[in-house]
C-alpha atoms as a PDB file:
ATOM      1  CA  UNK A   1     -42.796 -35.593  -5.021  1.00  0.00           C
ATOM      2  CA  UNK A   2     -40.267 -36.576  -7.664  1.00  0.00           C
ATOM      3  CA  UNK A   3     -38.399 -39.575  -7.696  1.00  0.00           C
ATOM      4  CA  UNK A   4     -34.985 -37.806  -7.434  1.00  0.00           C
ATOM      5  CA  UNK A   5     -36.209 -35.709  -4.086  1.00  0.00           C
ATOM      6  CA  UNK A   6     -37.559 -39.139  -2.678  1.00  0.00           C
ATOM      7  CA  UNK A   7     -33.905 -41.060  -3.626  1.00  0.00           C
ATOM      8  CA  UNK A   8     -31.965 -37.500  -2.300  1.00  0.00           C
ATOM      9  CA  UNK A   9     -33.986 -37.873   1.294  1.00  0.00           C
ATOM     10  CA  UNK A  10     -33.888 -41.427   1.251  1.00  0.00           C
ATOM     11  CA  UNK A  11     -29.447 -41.022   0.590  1.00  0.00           C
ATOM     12  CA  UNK A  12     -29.305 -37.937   3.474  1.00  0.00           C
ATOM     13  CA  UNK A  13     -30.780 -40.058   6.300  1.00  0.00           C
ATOM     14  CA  UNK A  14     -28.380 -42.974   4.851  1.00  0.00           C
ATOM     15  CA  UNK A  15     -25.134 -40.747   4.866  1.00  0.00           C
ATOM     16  CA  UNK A  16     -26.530 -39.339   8.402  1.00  0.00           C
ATOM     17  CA  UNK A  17     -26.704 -43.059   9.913  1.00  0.00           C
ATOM     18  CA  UNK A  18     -23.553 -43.618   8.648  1.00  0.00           C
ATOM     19  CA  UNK A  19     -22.065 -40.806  10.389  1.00  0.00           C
ATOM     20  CA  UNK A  20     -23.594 -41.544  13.119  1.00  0.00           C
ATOM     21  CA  UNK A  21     -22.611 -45.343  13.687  1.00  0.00           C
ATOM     22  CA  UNK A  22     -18.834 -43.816  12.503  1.00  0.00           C
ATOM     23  CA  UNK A  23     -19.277 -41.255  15.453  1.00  0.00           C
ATOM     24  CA  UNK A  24     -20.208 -44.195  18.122  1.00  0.00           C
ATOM     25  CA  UNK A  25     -17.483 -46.311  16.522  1.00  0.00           C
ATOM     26  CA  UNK A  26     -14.647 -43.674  17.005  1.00  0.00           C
ATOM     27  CA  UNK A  27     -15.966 -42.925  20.685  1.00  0.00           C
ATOM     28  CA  UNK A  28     -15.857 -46.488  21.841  1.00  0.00           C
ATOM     29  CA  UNK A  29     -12.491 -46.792  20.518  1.00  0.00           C
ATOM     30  CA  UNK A  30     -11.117 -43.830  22.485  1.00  0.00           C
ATOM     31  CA  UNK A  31     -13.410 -45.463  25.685  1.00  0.00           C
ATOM     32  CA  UNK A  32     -11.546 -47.809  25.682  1.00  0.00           C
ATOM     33  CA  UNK A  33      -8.334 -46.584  24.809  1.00  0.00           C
ATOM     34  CA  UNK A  34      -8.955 -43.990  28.028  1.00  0.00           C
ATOM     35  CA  UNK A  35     -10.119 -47.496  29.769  1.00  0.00           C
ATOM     36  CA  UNK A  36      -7.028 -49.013  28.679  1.00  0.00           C
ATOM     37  CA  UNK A  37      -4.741 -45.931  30.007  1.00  0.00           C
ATOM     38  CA  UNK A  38      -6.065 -45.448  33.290  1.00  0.00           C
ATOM     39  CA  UNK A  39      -5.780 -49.348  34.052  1.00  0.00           C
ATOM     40  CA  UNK A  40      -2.179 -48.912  33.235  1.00  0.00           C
ATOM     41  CA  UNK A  41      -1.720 -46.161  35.294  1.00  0.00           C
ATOM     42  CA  UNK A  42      -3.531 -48.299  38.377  1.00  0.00           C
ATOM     43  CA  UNK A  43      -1.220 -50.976  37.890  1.00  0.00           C
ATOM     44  CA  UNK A  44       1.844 -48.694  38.056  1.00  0.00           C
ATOM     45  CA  UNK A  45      -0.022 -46.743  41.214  1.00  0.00           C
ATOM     46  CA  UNK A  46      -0.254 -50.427  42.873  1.00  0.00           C
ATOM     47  CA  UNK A  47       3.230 -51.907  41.626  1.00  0.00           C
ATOM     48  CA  UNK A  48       4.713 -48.403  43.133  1.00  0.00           C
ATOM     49  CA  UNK A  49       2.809 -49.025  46.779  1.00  0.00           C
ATOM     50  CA  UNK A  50       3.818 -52.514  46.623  1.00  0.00           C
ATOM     51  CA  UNK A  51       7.397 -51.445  45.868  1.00  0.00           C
ATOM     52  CA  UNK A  52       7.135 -48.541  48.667  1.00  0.00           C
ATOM     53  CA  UNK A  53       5.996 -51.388  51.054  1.00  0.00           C
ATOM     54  CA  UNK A  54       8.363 -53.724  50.153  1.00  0.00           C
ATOM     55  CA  UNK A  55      10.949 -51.328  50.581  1.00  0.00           C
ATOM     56  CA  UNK A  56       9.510 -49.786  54.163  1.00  0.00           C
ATOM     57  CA  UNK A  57       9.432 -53.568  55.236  1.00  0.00           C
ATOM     58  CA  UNK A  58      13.416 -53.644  54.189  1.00  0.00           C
ATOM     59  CA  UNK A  59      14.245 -50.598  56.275  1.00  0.00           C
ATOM     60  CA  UNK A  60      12.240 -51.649  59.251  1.00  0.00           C
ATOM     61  CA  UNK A  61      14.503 -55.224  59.198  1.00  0.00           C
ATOM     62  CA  UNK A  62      17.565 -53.262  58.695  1.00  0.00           C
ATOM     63  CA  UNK A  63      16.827 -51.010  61.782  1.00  0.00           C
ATOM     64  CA  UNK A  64      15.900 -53.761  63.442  1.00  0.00           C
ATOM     65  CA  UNK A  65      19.128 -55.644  62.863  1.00  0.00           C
ATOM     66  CA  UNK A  66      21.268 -52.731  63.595  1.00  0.00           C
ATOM     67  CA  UNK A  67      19.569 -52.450  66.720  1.00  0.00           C
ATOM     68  CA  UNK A  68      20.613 -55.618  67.815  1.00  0.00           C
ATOM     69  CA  UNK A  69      24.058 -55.550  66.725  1.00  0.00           C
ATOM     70  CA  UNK A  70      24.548 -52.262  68.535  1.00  0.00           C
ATOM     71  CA  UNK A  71      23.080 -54.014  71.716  1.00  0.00           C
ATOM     72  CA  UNK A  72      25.438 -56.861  70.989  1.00  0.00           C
ATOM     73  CA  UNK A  73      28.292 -54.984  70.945  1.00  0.00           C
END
């Protein structure tokens, strides 16, 4: 085999490694990117529960307080 075939295989499996490790790069970026979006989505899911609690809690002391005052009366 001549030294330029041996150098050209040698360079392929380099530039194939390098695609490679590029490839795995890029998809743990967008992991994590997907990571990062559906953990801000949960938050916003949890903040609008709490808010929908907070707010049902609100209502029930409201109706609870107009209750009395109509009894009051």
């Amino acid at each position: 085999m001549s030294a330029s075939v041996a150098r050209a295989k040698k360079e392929r499996t380099a530039v194939r490694e390098r695609k490679v490790a590029k490839t795995e790069a890029v998809g743990a970026k967008e992991e994590k990117a997907a990571r990062t979006v559906v953990e801000a989505v949960t938050v916003v899911k949890r903040a609008a529960v709490a808010g929908s609690r907070k707010a049902a809690k609100g209502e029930k002391a409201a109706r609870k307080d107009s209750r009395e005052t109509r009894f009051e009366n």
